[in-house]
N, C-alpha and C. Protein backbone atom coordinates (compact mmCIF):
# COMPACT_ATOMS: atom_id res chain seq x y z
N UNK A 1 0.85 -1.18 0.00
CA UNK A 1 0.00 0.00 0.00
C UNK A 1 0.89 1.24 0.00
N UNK A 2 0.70 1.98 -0.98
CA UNK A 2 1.17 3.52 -1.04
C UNK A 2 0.31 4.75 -0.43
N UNK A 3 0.80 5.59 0.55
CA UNK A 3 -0.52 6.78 0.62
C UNK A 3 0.33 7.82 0.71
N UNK A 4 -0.86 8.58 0.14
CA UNK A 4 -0.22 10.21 0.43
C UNK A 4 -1.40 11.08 0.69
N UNK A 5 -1.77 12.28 1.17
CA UNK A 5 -2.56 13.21 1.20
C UNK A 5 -3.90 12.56 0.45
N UNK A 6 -4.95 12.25 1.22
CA UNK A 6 -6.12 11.77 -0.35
C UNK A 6 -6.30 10.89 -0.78
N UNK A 7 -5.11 9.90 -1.36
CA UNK A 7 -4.81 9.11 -2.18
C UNK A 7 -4.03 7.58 -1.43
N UNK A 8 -4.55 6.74 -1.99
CA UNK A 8 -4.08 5.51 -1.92
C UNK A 8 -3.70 4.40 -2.83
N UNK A 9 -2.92 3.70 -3.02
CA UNK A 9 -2.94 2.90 -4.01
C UNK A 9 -2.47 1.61 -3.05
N UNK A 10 -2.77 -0.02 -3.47
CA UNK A 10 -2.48 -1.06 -3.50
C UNK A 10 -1.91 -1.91 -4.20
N UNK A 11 -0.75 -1.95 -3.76
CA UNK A 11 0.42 -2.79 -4.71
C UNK A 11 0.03 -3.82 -4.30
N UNK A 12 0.74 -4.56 -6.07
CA UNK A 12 0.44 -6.33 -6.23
C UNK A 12 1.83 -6.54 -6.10
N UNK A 13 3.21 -5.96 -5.70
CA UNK A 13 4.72 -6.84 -5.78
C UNK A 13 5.20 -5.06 -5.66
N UNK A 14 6.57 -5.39 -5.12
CA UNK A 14 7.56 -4.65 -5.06
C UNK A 14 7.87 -3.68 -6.35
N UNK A 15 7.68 -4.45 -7.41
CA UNK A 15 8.53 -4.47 -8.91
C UNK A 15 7.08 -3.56 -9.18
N UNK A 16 6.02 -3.51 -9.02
CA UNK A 16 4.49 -3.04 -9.45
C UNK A 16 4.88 -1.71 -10.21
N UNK A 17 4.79 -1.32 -11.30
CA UNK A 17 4.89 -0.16 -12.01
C UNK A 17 4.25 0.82 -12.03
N UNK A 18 2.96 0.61 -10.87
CA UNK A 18 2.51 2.28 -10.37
C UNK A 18 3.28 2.92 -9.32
N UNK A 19 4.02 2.12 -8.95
CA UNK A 19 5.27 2.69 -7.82
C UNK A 19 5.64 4.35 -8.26
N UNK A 20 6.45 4.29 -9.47
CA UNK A 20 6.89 5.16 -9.77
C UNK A 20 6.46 6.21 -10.53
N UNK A 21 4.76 5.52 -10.93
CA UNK A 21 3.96 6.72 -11.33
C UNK A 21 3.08 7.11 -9.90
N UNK A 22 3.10 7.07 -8.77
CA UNK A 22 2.39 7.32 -7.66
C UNK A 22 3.55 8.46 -6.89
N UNK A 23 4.76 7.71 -7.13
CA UNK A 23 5.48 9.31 -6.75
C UNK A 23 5.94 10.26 -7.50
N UNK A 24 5.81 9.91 -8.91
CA UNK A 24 5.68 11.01 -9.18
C UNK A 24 4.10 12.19 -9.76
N UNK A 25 3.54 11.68 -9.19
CA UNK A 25 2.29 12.45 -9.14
C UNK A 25 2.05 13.30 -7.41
N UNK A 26 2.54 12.34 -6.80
CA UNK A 26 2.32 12.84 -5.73
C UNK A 26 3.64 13.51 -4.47
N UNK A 27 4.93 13.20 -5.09
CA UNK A 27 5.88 13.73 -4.44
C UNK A 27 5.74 15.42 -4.30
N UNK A 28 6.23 15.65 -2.71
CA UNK A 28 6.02 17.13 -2.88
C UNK A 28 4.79 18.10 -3.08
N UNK A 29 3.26 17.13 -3.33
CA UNK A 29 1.96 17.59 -3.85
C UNK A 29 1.83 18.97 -2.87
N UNK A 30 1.53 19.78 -4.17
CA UNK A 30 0.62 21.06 -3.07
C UNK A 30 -0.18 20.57 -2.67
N UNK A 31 -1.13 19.64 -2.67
CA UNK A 31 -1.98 19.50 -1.82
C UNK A 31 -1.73 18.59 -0.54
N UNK A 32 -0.71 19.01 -0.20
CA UNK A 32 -0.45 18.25 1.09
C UNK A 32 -0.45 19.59 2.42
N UNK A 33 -0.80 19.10 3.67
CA UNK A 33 -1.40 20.52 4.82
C UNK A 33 0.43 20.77 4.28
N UNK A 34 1.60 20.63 4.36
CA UNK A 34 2.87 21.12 4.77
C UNK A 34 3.32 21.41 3.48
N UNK A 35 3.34 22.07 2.22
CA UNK A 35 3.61 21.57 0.76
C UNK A 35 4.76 21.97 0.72
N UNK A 36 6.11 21.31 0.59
CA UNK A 36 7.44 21.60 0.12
C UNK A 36 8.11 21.10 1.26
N UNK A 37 7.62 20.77 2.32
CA UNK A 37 8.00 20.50 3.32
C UNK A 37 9.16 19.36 3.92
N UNK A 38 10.36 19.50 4.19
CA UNK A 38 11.41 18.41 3.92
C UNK A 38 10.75 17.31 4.98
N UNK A 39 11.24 16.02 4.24
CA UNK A 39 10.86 14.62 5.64
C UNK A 39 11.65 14.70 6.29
N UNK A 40 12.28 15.12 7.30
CA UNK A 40 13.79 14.99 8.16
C UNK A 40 13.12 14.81 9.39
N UNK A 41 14.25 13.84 10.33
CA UNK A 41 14.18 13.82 11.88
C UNK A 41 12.80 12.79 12.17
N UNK A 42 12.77 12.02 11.00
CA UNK A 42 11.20 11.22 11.29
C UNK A 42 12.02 9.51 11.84
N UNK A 43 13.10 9.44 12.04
CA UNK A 43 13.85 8.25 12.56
C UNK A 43 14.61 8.68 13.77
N UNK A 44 15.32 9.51 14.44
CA UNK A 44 15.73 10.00 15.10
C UNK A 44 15.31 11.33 16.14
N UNK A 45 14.27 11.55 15.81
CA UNK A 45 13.92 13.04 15.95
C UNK A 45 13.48 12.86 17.68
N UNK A 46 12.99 14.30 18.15
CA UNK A 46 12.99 13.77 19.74
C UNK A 46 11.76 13.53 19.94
N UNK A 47 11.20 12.41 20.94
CA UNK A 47 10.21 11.97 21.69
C UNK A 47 9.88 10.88 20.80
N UNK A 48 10.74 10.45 19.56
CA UNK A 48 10.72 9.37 19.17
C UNK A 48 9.86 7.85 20.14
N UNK A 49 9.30 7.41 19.66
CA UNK A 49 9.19 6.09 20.43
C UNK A 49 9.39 4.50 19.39
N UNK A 50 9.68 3.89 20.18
CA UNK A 50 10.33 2.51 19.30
C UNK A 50 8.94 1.73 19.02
């Protein structure tokens, strides 16, 4: 399963060739609440929990 803002898709395999049409439709989307917004500190960041 892929999601972003809205949108979902369900992969059949790793190799699935909407992979790479799902990010690029949706990488970076203005329609996301944060638009341009870097992913950082989402593995390390503080109050992390395991």
């Amino acid at each position: 399963m892929m999601s972003a803002w809205g949108a979902q898709v369900g992969l059949d395999s790793p190799d699935d060739e909407r992979i790479g049409l799902f990010v690029s439709k949706y990488w970076q989307s203005p329609d996301a609440p944060e638009p341009g917004a870097a992913c950082t500190g989402g593995v390390d960041a503080p109050g992390r929990t395991a």
